[in-house]
N, C-alpha and C. Protein backbone atom coordinates (compact mmCIF):
# COMPACT_ATOMS: atom_id res chain seq x y z
N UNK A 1 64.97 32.91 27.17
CA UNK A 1 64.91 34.33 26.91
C UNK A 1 64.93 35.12 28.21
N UNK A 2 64.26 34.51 29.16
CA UNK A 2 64.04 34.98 30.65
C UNK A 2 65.31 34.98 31.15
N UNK A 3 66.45 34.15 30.74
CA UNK A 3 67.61 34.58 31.81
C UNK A 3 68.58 35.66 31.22
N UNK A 4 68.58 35.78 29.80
CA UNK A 4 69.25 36.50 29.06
C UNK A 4 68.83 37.96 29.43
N UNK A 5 67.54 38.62 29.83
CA UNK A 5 66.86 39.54 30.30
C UNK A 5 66.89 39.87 31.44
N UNK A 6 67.36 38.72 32.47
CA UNK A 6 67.67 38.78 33.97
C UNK A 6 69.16 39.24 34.08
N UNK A 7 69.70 38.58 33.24
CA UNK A 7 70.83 38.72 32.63
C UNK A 7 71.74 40.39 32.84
N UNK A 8 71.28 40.99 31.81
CA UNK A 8 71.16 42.46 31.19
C UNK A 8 70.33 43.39 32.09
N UNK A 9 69.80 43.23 33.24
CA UNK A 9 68.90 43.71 34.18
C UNK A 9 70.36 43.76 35.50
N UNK A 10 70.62 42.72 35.54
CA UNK A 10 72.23 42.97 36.51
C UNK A 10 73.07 43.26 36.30
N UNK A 11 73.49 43.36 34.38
CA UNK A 11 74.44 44.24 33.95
C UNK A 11 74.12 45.82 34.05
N UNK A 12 73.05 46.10 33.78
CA UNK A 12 72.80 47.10 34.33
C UNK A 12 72.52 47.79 35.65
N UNK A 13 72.61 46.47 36.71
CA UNK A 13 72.68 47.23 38.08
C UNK A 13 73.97 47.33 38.74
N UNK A 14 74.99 46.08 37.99
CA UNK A 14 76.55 46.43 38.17
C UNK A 14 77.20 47.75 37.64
N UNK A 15 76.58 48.34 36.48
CA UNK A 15 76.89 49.53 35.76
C UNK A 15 76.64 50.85 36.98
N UNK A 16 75.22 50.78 37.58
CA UNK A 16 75.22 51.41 38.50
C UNK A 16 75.78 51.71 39.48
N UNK A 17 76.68 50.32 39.85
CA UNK A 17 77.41 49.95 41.49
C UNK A 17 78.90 50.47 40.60
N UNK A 18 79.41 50.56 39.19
CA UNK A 18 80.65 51.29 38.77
C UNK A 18 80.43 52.47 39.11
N UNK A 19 79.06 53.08 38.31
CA UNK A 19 79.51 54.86 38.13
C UNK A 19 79.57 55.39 39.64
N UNK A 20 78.56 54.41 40.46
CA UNK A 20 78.76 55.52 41.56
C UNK A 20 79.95 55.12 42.20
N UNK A 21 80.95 53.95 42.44
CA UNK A 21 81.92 53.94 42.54
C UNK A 21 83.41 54.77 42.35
N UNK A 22 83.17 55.12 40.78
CA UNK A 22 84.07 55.96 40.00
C UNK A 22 83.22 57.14 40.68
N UNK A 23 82.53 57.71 41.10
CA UNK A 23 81.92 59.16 41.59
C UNK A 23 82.69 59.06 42.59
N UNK A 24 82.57 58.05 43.62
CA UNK A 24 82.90 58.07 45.37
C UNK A 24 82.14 58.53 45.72
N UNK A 25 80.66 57.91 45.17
CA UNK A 25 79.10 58.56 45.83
C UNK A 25 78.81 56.81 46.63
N UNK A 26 77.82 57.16 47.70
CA UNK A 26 77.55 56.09 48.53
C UNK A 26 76.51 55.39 47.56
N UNK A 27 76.05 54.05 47.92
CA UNK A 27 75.39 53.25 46.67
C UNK A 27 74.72 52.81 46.99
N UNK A 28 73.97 53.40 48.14
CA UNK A 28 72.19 53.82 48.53
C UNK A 28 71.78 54.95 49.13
N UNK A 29 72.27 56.22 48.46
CA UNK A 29 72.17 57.25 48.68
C UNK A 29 69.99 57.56 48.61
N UNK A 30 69.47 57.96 49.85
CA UNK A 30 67.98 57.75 49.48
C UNK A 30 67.10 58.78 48.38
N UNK A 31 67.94 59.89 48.24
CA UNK A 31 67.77 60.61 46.91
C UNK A 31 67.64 59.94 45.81
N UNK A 32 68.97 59.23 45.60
CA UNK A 32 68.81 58.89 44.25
C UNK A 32 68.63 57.14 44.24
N UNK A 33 67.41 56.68 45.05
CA UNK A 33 67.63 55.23 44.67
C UNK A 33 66.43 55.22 43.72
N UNK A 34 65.87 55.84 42.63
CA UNK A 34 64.86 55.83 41.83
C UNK A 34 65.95 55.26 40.79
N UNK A 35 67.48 55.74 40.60
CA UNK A 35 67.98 55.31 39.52
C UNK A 35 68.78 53.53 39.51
N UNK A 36 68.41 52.87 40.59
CA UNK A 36 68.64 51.21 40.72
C UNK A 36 67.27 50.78 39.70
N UNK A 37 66.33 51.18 39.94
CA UNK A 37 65.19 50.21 38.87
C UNK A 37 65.54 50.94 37.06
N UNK A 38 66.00 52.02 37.37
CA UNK A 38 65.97 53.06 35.83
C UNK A 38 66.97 51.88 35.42
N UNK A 39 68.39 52.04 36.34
CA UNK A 39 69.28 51.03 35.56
C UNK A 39 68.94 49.43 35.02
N UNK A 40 68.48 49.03 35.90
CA UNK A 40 67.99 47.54 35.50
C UNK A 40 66.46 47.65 34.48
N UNK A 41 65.72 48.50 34.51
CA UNK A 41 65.05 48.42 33.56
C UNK A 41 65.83 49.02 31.94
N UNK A 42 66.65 49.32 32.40
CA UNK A 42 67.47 49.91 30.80
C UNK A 42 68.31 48.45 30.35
N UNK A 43 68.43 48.13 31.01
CA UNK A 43 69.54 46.93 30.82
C UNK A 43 68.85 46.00 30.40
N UNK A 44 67.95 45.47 31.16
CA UNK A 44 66.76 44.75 30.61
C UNK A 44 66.29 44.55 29.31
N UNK A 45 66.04 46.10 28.76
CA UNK A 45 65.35 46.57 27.64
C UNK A 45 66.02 46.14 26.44
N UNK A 46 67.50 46.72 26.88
CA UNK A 46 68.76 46.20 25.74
C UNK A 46 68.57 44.62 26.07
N UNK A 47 68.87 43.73 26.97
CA UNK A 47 68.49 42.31 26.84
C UNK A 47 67.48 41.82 26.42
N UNK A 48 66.27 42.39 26.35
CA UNK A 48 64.84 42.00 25.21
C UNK A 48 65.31 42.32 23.92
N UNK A 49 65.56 43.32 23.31
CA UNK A 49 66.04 43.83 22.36
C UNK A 49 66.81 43.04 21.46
N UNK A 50 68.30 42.50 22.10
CA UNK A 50 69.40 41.80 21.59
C UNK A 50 69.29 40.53 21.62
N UNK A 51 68.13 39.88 22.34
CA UNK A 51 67.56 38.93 21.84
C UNK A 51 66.66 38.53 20.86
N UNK A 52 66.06 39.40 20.45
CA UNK A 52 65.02 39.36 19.00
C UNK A 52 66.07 39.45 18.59
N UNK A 53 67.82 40.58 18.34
CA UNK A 53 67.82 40.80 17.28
C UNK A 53 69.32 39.00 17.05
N UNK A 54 69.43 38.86 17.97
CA UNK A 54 70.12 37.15 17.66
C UNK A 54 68.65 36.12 17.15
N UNK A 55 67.67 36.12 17.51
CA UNK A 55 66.58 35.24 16.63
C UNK A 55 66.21 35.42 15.41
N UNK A 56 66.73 36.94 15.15
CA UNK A 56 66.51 37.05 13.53
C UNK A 56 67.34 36.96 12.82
N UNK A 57 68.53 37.34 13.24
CA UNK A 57 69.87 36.80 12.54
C UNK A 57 70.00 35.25 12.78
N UNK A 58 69.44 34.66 13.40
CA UNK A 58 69.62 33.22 13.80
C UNK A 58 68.58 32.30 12.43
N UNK A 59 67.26 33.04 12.39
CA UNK A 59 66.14 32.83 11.31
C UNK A 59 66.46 32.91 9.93
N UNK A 60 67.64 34.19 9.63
CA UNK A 60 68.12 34.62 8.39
C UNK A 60 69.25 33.81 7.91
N UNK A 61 70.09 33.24 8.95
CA UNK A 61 71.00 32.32 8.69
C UNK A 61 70.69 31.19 8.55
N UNK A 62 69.75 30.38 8.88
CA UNK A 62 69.06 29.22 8.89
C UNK A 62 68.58 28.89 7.41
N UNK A 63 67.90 30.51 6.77
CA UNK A 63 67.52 30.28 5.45
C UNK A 63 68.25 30.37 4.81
N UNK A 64 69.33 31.00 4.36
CA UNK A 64 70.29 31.25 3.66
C UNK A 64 70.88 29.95 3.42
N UNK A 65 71.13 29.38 4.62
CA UNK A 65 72.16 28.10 4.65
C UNK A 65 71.25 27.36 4.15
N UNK A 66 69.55 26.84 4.25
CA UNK A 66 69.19 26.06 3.37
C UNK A 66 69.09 26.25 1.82
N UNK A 67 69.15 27.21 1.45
CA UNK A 67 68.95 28.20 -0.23
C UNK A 67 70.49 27.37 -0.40
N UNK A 68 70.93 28.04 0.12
CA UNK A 68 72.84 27.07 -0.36
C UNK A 68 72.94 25.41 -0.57
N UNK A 69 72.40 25.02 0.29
CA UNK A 69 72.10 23.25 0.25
C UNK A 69 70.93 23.19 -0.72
N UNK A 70 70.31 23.68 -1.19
CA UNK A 70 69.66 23.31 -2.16
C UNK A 70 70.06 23.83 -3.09
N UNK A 71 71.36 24.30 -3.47
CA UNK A 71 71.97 25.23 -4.69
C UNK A 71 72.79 24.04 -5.06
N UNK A 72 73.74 23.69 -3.77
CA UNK A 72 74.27 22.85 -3.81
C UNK A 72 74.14 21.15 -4.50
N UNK A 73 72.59 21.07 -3.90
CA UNK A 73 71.96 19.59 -4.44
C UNK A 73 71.41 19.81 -6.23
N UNK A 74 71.06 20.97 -6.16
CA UNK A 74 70.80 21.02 -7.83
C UNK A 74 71.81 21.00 -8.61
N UNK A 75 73.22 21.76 -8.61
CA UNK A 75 74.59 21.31 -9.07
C UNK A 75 74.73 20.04 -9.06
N UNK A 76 74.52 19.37 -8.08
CA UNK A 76 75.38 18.06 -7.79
C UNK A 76 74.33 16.93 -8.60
N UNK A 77 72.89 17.16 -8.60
CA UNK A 77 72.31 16.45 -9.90
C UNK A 77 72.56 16.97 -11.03
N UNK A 78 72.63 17.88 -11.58
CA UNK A 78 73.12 18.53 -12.95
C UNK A 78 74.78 17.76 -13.17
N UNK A 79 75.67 17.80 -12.32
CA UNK A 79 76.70 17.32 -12.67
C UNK A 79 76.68 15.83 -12.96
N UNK A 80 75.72 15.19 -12.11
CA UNK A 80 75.61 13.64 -11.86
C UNK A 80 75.15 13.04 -13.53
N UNK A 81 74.14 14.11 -13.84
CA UNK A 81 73.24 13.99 -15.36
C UNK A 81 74.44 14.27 -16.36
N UNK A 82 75.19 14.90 -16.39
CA UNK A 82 76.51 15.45 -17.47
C UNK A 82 77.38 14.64 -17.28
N UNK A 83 77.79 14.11 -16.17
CA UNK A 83 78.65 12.71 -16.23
C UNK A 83 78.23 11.12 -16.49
N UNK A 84 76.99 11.54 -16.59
CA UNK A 84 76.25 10.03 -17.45
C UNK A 84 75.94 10.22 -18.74
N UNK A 85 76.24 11.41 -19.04
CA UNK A 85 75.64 11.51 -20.80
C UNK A 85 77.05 11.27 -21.55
């Protein structure tokens, strides 16, 4: 989970090293270096975030797919019982 968050913490400090790029602003201007941690803590945030939300879709698919295999195994004895009668 820790690298996926480290992850999204440098996507968001590469995002920083674009816009001010696309500006043609210098990219340690001492005014504005409060916004290098803003960016990587935003990026971050979305990488905590989008990781719960892949563990719950990961949790929801897990059950689903067992509800199906057991849909599956009750058919397949019901059929097994109707082809022996």
């Amino acid at each position: 989970m820790v690298h996926r968050v480290l992850f999204w913490s440098g996507f968001g400090v590469a995002v920083r090293f674009w816009q001010l790029g696309l500006e043609m602003r210098p990219l340690f201007n001492r005014g504005s270096l409060w916004a290098w941690p803003l960016f990587a803590g935003v990026g971050g945030s979305f990488g905590y975030w989008l990781q719960g939300v892949d563990e719950r879709q990961t949790a929801t698919l897990e059950e689903r797919k067992q509800i199906i295999l057991e849909k599956r195994a009750r058919k397949t004895g019901r059929d097994a019982e109707k082809s022996q009668a």
